[in-house]
C-alpha atoms as a PDB file:
ATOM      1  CA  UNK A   1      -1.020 -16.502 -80.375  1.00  0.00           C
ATOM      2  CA  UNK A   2      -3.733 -18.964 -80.757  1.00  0.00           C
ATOM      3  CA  UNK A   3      -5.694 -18.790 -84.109  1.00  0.00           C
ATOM      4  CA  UNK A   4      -8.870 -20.407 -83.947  1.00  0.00           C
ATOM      5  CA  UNK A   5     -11.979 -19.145 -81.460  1.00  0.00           C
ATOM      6  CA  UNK A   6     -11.898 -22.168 -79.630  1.00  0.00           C
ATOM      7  CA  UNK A   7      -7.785 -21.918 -79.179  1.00  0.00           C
ATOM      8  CA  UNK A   8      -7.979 -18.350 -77.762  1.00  0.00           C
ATOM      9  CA  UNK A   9     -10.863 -19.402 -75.048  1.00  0.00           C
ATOM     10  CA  UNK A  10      -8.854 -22.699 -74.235  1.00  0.00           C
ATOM     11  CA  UNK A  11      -5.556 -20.196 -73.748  1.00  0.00           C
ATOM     12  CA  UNK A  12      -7.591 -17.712 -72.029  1.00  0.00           C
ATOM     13  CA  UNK A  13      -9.108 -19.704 -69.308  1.00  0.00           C
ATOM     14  CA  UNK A  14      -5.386 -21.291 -68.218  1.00  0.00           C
ATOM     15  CA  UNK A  15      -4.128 -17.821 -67.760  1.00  0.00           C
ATOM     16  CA  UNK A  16      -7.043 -17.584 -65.616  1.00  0.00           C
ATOM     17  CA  UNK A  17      -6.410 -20.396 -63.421  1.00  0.00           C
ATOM     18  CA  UNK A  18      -2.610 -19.392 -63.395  1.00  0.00           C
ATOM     19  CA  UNK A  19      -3.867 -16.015 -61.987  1.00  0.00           C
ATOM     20  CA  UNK A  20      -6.262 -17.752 -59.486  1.00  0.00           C
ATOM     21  CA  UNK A  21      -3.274 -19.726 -58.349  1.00  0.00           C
ATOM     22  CA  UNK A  22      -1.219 -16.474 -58.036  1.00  0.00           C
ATOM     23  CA  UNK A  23      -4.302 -15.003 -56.107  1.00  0.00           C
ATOM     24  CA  UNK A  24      -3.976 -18.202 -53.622  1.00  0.00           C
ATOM     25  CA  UNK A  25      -0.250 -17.923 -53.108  1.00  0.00           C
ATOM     26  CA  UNK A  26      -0.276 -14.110 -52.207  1.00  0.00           C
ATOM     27  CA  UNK A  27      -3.289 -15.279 -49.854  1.00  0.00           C
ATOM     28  CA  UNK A  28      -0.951 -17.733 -48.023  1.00  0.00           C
ATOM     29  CA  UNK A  29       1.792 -15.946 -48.010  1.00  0.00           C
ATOM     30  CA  UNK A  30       0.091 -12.772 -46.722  1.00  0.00           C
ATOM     31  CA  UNK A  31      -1.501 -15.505 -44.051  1.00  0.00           C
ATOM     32  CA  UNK A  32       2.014 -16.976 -43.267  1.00  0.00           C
ATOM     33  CA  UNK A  33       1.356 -20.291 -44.593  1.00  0.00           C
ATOM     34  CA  UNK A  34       4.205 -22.617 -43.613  1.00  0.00           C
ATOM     35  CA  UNK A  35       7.121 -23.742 -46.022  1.00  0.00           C
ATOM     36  CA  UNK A  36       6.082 -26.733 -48.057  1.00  0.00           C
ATOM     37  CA  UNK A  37       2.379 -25.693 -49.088  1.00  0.00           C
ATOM     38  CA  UNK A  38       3.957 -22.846 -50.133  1.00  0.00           C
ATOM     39  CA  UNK A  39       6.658 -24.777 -52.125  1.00  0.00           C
ATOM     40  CA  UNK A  40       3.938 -27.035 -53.163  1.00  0.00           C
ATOM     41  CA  UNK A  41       2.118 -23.812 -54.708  1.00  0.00           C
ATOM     42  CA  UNK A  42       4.767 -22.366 -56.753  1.00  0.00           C
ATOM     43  CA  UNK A  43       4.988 -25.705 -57.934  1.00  0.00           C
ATOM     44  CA  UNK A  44       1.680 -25.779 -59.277  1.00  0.00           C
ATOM     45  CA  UNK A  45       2.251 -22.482 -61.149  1.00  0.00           C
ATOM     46  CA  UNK A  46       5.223 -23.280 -62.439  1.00  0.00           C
ATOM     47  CA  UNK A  47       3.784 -26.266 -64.101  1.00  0.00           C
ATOM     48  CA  UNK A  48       0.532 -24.576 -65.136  1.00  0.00           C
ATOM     49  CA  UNK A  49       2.599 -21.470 -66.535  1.00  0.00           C
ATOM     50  CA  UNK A  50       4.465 -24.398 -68.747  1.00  0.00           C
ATOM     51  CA  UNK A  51       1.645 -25.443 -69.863  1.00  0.00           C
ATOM     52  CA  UNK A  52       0.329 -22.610 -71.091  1.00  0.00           C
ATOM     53  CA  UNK A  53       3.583 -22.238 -72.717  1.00  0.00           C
ATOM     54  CA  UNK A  54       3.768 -25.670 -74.264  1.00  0.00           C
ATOM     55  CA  UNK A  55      -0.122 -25.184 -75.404  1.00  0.00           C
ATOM     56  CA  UNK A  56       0.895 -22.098 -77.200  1.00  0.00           C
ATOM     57  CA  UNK A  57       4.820 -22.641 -78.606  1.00  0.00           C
ATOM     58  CA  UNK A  58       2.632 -25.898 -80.503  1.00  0.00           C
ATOM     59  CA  UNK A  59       0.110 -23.387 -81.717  1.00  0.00           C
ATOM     60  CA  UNK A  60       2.322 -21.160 -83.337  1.00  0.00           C
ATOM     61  CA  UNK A  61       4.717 -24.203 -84.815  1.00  0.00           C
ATOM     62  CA  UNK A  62       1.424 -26.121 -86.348  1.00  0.00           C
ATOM     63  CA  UNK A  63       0.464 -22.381 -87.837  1.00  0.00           C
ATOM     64  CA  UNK A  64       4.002 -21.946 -88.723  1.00  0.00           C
ATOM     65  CA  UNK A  65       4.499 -25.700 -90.480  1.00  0.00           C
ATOM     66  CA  UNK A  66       1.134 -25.388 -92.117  1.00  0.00           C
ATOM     67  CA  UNK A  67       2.090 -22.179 -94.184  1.00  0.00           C
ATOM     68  CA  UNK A  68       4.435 -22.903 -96.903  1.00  0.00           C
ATOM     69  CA  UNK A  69       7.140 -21.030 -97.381  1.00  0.00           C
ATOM     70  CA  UNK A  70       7.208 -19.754-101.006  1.00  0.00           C
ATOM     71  CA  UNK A  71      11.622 -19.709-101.183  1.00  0.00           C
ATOM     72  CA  UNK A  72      14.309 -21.531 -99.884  1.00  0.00           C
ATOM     73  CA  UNK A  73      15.505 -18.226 -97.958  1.00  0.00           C
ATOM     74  CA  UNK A  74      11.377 -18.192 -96.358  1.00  0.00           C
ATOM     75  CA  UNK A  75      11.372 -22.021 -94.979  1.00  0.00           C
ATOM     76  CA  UNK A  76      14.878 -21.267 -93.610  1.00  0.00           C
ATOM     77  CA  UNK A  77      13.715 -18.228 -91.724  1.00  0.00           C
ATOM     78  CA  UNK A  78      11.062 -20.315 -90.539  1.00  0.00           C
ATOM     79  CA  UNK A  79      12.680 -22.577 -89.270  1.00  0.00           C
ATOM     80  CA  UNK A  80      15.357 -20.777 -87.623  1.00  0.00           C
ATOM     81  CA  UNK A  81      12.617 -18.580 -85.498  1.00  0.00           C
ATOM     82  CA  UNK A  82      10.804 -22.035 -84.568  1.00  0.00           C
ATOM     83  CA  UNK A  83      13.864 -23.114 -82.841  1.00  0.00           C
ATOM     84  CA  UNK A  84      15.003 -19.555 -81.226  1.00  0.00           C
ATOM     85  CA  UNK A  85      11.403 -20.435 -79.437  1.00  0.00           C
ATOM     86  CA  UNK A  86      12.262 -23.577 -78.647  1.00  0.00           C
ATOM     87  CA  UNK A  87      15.305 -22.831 -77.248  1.00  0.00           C
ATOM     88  CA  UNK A  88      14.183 -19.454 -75.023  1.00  0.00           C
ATOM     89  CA  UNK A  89      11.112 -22.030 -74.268  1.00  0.00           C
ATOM     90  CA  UNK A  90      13.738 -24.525 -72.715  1.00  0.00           C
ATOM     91  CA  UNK A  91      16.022 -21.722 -70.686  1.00  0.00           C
END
């Protein structure tokens, strides 16, 4: 989740444009746009939808690394949630 003010509007504002994109494709598709706009649409969202991903999964790790772990057993957890994100990030 992004922390600061300015995060949360940044965050905010891609979903938006996701969902405007979303909005579009429905449009064409309702229209019966042909194949490769269409392709080229879901393409955009795909990549905008990582990016939003990416912009948040590097929130959460730079809030994560900046807290310090007061035991061993604490950093370890840490760590070990940082990289089950990672990894469902990368499925």
């Amino acid at each position: 989740m992004p922390h600061s003010p300015e995060e949360k509007k940044r965050v905010l504002a891609r979903v938006r444009r996701v969902r405007g994109q979303l909005d579009a494709l429905e449009r064409a598709l309702e229209a019966g746009a042909d194949c490769a706009p269409v392709l080229q649409q879901i393409a955009a969202i795909r990549g905008a939808v990582n990016g939003l991903m990416a912009g948040v999964l590097e929130s959460h790790l730079r809030e994560e690394l900046v807290q310090a772990a007061a035991t061993p057993e604490q950093r370890q957890a840490g760590i070990d949630d940082a990289v089950a994100l990672v990894r469902s990030y990368l499925r």
